[in-house]
N, C-alpha and C. Protein backbone atom coordinates (compact mmCIF):
# COMPACT_ATOMS: atom_id res chain seq x y z
N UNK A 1 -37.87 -8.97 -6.15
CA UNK A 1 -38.44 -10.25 -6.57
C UNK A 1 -39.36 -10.76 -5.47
N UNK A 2 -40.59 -10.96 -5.94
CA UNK A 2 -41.76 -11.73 -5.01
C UNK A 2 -40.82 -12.97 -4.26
N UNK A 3 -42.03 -12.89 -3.22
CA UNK A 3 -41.89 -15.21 -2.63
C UNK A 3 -42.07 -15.51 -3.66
N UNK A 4 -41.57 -16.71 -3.74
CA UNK A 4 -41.89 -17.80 -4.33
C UNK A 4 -43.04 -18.55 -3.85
N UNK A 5 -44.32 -18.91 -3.71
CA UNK A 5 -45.40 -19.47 -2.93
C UNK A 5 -45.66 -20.89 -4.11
N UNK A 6 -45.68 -22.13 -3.28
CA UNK A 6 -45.93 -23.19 -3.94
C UNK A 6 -45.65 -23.34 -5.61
N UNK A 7 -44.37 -23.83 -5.71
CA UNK A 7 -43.47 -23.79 -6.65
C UNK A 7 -43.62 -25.06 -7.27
N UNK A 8 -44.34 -24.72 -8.62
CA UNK A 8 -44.72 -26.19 -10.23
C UNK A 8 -43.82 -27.11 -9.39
N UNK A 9 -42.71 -26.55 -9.40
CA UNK A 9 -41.47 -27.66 -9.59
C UNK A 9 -41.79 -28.80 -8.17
N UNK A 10 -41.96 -28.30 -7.31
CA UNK A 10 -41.95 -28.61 -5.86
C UNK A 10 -43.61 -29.56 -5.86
N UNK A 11 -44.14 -29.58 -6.53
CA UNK A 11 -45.66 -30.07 -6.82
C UNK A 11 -45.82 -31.23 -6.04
N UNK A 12 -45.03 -32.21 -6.97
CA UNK A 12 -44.62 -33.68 -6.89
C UNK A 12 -44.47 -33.81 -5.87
N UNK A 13 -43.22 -32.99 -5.35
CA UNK A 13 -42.91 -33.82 -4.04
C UNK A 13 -43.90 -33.13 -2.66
N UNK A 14 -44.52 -32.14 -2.75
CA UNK A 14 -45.54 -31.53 -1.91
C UNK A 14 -46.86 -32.82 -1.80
N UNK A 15 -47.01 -33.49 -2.56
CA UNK A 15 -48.21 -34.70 -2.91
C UNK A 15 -47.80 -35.59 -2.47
N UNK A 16 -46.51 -35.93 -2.51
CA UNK A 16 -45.70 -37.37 -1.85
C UNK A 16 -45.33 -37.28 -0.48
N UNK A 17 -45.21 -35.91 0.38
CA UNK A 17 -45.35 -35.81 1.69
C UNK A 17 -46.72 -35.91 2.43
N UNK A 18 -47.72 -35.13 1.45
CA UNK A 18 -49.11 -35.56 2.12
C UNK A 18 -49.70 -36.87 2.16
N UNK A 19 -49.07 -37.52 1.10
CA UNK A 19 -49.72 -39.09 0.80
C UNK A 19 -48.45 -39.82 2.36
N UNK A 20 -47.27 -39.60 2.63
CA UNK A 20 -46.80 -40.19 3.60
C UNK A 20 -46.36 -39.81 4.58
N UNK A 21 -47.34 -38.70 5.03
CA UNK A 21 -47.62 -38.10 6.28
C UNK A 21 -47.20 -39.32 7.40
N UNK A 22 -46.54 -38.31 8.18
CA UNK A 22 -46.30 -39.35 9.82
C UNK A 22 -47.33 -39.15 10.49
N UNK A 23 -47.47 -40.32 11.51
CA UNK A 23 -48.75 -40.05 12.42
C UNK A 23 -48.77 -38.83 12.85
N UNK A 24 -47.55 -38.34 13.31
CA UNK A 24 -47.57 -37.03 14.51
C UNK A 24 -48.40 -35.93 13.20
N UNK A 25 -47.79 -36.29 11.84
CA UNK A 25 -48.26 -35.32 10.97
C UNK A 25 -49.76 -35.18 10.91
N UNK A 26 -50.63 -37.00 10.51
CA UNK A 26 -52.21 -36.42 10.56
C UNK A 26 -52.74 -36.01 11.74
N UNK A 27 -52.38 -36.54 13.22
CA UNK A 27 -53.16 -36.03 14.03
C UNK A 27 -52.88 -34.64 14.11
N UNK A 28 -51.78 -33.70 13.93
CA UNK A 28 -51.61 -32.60 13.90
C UNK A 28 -52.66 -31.76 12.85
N UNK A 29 -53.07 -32.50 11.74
CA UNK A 29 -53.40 -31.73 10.67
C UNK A 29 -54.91 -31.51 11.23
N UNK A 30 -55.32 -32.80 11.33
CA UNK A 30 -56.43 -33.25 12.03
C UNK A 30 -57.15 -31.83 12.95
N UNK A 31 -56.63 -31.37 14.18
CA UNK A 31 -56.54 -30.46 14.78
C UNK A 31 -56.24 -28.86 13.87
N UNK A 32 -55.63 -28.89 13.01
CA UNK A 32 -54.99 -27.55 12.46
C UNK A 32 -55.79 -27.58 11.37
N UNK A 33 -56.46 -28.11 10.33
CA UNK A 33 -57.36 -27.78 9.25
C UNK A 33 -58.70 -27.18 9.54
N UNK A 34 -59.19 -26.35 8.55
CA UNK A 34 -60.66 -26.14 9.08
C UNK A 34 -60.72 -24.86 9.78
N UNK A 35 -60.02 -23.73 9.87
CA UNK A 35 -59.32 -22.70 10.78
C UNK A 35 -60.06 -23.59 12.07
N UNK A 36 -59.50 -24.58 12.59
CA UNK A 36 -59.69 -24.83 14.35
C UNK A 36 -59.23 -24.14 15.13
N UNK A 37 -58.38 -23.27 14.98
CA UNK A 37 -57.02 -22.68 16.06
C UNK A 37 -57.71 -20.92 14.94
N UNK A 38 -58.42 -19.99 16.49
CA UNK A 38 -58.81 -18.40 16.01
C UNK A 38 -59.44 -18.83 14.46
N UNK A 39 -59.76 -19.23 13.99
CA UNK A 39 -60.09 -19.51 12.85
C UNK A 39 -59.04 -19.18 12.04
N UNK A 40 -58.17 -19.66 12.04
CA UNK A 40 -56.82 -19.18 11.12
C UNK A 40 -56.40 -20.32 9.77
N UNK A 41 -56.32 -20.43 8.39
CA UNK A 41 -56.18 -21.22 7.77
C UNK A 41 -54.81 -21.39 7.86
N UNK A 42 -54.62 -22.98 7.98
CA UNK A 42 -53.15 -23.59 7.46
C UNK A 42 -53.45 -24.54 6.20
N UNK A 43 -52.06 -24.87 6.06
CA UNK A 43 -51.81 -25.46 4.51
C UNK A 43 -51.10 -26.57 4.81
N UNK A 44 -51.04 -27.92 4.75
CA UNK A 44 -50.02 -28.94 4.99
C UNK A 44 -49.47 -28.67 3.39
N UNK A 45 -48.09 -29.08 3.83
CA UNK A 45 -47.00 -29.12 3.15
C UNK A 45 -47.19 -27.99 2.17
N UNK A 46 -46.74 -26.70 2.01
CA UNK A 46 -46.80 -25.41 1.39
C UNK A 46 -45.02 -25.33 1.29
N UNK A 47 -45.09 -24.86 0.19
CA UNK A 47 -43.69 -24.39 -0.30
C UNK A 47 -43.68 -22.87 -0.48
N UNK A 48 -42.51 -22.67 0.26
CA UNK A 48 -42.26 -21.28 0.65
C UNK A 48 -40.64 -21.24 -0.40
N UNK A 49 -39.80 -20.25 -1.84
CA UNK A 49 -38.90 -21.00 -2.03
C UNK A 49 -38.84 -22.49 -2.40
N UNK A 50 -37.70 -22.61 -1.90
CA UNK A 50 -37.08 -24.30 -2.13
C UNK A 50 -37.57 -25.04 -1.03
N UNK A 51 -38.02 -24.75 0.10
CA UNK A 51 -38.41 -26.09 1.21
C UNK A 51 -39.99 -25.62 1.38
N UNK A 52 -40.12 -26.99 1.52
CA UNK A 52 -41.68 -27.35 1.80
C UNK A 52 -41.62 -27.32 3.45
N UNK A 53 -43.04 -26.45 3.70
CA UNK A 53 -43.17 -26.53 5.31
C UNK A 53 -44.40 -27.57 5.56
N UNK A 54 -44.24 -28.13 6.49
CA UNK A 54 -45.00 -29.16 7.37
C UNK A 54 -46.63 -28.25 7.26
N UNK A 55 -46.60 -27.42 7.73
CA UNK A 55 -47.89 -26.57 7.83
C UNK A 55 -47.50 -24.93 8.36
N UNK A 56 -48.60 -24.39 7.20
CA UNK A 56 -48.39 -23.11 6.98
C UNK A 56 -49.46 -22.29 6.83
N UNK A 57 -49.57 -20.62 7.93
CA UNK A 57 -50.53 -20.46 7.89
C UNK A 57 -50.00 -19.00 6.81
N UNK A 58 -50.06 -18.51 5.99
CA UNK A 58 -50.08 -17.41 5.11
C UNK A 58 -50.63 -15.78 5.77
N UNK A 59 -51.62 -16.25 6.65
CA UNK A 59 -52.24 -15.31 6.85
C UNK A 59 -51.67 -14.86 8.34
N UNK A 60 -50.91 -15.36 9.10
CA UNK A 60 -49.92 -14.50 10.33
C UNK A 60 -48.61 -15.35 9.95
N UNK A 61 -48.44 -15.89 8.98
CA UNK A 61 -46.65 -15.89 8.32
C UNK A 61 -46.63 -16.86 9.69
N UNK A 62 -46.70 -18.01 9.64
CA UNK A 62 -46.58 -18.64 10.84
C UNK A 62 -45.77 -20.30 10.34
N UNK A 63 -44.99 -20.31 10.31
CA UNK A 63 -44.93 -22.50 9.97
C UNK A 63 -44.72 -23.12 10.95
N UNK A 64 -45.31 -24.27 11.03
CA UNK A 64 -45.30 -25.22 12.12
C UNK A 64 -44.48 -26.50 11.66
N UNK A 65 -43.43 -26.77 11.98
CA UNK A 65 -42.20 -27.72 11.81
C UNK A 65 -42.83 -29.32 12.77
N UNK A 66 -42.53 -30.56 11.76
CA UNK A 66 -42.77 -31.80 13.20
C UNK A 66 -41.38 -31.98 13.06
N UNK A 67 -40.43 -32.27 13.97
CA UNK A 67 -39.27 -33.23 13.87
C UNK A 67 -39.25 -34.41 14.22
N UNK A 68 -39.31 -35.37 13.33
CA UNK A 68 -38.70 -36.94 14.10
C UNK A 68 -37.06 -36.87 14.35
N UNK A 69 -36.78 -38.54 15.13
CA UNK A 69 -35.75 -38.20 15.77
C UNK A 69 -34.50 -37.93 15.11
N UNK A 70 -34.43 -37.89 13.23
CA UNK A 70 -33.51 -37.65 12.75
C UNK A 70 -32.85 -35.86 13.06
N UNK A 71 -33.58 -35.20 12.86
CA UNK A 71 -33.63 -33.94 13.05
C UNK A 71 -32.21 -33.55 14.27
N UNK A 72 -32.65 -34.52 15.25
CA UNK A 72 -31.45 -34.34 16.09
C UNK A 72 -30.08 -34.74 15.79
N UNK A 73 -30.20 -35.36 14.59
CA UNK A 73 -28.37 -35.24 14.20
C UNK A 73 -27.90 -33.79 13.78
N UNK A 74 -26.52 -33.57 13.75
CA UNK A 74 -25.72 -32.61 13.58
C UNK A 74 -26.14 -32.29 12.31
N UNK A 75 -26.07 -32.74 11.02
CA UNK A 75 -25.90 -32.37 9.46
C UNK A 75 -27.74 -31.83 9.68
N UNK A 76 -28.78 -32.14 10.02
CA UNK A 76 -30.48 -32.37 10.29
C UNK A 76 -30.30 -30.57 10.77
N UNK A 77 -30.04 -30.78 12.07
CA UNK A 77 -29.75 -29.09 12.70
C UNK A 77 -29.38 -28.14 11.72
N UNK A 78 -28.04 -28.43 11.35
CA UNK A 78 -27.68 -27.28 9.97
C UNK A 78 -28.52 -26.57 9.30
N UNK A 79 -29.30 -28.29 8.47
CA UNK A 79 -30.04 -27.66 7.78
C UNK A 79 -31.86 -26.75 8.06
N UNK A 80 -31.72 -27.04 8.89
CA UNK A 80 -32.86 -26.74 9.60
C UNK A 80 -33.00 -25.22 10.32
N UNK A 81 -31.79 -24.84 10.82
CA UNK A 81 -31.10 -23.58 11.12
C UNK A 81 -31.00 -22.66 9.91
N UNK A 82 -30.75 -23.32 8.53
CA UNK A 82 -30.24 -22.55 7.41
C UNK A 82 -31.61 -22.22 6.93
N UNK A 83 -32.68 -23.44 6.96
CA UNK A 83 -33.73 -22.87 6.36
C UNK A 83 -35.00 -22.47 7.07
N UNK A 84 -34.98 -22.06 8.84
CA UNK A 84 -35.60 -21.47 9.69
C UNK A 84 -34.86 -19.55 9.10
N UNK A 85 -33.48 -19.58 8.84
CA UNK A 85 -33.44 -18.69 8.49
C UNK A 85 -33.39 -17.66 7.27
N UNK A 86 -33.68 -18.74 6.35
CA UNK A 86 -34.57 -18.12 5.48
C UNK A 86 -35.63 -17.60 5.51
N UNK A 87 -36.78 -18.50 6.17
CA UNK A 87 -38.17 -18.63 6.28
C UNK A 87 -38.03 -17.19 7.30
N UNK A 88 -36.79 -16.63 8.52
CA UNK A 88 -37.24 -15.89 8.76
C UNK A 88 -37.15 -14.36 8.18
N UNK A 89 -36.46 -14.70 7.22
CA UNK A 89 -35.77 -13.56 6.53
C UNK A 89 -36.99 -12.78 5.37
N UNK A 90 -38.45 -14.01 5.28
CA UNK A 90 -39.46 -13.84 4.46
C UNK A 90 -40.14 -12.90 5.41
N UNK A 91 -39.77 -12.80 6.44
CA UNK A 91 -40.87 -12.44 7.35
C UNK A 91 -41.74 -14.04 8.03
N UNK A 92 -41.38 -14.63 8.06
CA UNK A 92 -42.08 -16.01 8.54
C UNK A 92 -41.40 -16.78 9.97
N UNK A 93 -42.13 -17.09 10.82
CA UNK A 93 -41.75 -17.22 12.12
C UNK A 93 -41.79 -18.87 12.00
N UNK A 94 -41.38 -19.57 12.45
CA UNK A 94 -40.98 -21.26 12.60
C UNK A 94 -41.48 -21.57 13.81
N UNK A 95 -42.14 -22.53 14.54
CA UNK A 95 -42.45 -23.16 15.10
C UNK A 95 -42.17 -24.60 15.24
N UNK A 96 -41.20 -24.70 15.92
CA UNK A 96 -40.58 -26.41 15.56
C UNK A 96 -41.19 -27.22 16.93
N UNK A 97 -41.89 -28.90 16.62
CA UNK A 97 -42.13 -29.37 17.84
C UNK A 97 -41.85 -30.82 17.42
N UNK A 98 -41.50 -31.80 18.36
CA UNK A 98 -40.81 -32.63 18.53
C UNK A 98 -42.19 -33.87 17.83
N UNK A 99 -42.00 -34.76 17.20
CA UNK A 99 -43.30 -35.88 16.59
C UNK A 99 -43.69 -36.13 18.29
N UNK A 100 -42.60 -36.47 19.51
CA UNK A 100 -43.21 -37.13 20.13
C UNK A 100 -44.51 -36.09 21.07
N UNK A 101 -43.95 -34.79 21.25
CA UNK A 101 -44.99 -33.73 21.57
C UNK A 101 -45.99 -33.99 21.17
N UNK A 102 -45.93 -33.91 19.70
CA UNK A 102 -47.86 -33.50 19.02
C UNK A 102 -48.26 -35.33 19.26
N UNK A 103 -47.91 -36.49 19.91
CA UNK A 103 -48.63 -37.55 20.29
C UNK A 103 -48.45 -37.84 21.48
N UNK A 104 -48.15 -37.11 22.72
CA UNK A 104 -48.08 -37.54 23.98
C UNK A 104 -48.71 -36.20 24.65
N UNK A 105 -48.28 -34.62 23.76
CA UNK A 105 -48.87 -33.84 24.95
C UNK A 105 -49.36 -33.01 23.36
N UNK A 106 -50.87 -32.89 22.59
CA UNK A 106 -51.30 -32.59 21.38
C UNK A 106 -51.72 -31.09 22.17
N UNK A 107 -52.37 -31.27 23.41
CA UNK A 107 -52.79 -29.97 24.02
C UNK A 107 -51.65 -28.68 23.90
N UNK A 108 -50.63 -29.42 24.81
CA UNK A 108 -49.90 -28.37 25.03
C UNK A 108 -49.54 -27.82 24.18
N UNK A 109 -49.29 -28.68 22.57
CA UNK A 109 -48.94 -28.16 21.14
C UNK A 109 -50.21 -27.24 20.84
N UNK A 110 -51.24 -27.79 20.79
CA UNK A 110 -52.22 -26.42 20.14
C UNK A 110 -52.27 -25.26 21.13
N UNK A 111 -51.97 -25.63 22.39
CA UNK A 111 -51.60 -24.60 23.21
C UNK A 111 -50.99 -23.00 22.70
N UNK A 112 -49.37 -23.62 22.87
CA UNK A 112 -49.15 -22.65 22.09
C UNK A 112 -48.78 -22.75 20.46
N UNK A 113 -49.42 -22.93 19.41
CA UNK A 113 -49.67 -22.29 18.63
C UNK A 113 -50.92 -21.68 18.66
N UNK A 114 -52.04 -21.61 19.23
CA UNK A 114 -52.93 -20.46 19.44
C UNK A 114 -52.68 -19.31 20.05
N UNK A 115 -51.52 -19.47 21.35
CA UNK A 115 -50.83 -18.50 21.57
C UNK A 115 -50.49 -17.31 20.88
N UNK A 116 -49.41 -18.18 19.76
CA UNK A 116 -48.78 -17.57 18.78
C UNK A 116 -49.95 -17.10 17.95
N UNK A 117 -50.41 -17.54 17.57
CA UNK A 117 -51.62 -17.08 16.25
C UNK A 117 -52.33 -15.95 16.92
N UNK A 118 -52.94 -15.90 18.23
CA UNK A 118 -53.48 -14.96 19.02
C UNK A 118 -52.75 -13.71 18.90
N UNK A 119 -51.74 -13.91 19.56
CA UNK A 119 -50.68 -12.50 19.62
C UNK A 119 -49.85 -11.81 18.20
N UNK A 120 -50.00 -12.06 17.07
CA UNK A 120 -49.85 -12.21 15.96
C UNK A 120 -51.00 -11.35 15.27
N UNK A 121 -50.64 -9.85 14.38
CA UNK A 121 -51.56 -9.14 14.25
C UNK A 121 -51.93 -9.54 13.04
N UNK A 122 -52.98 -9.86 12.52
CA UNK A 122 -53.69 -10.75 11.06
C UNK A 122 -52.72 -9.54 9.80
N UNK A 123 -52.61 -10.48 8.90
CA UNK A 123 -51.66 -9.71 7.75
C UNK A 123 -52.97 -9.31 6.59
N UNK A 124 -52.65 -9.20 5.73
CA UNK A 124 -53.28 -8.88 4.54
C UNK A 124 -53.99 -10.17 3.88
N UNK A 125 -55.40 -10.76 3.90
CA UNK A 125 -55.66 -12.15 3.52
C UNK A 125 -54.89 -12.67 2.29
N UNK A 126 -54.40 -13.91 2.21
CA UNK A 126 -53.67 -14.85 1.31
C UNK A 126 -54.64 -14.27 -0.01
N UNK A 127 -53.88 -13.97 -1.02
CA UNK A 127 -54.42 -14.28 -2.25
C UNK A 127 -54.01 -14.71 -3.14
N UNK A 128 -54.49 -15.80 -4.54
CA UNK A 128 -53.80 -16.08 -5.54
C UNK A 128 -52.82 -15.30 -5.91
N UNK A 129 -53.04 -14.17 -6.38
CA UNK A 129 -51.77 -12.87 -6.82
C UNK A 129 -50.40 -13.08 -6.42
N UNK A 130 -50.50 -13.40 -4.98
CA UNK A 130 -49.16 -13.79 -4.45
C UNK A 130 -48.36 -15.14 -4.87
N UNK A 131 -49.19 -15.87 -5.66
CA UNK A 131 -48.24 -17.16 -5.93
C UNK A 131 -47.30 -17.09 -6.90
């Protein structure tokens, strides 16, 4: 059985995260749309399965996670652990960074995810087919 890539069902609520994006979220996007980073395309809020990722690049299997400070509760971790390991079980690597990172140090964040995107051998380009 294929991915699942951006799922009808998941639509709704993929539109209601972009419409109430956190700051850390637009200035991040801000920076990450447009291939800015190797020229690499990402996707805000892409559904991979059942969870929607923050931003996703298709083309080196890459997601970029923001956490606010809920994330750091116990039940937040779980789930976050359960579905980093899904995402890695697709073949998809997680990148988790803290809201206050991408607005106090934005460098060091595009830092390394160009890193990552750099060292990361380009996959097969994204195509409709796959959804």
């Amino acid at each position: 059985m294929g991915l699942i890539q951006n799922n009808l069902k998941l639509k709704e609520r993929r539109r209601e995260l972009r419409r109430n994006q956190t700051e850390a979220e637009k200035l991040l996007w801000a920076r990450l749309r447009n291939k800015q980073i190797h020229g690499i395309k990402f996707f805000r809020q892409f559904s991979i399965g059942a969870y929607v990722l923050d931003f996703y690049s298709p083309t080196i299997k890459l997601a970029v996670e923001l956490d606010g400070g809920q994330h750091a509760e116990k039940d937040a971790q779980a789930y976050d652990e359960v579905r980093s390991d899904y995402l890695k079980a697709q073949g998809i690597e997680v990148m988790r960074f803290w809201n206050n990172d991408v607005m106090q140090n934005m460098e060091g964040v595009l830092q390394r995810i160009a890193e990552k995107a750099n060292q990361t051998p380009p996959d097969l380009p994204f195509s409709k087919e796959e959804e």
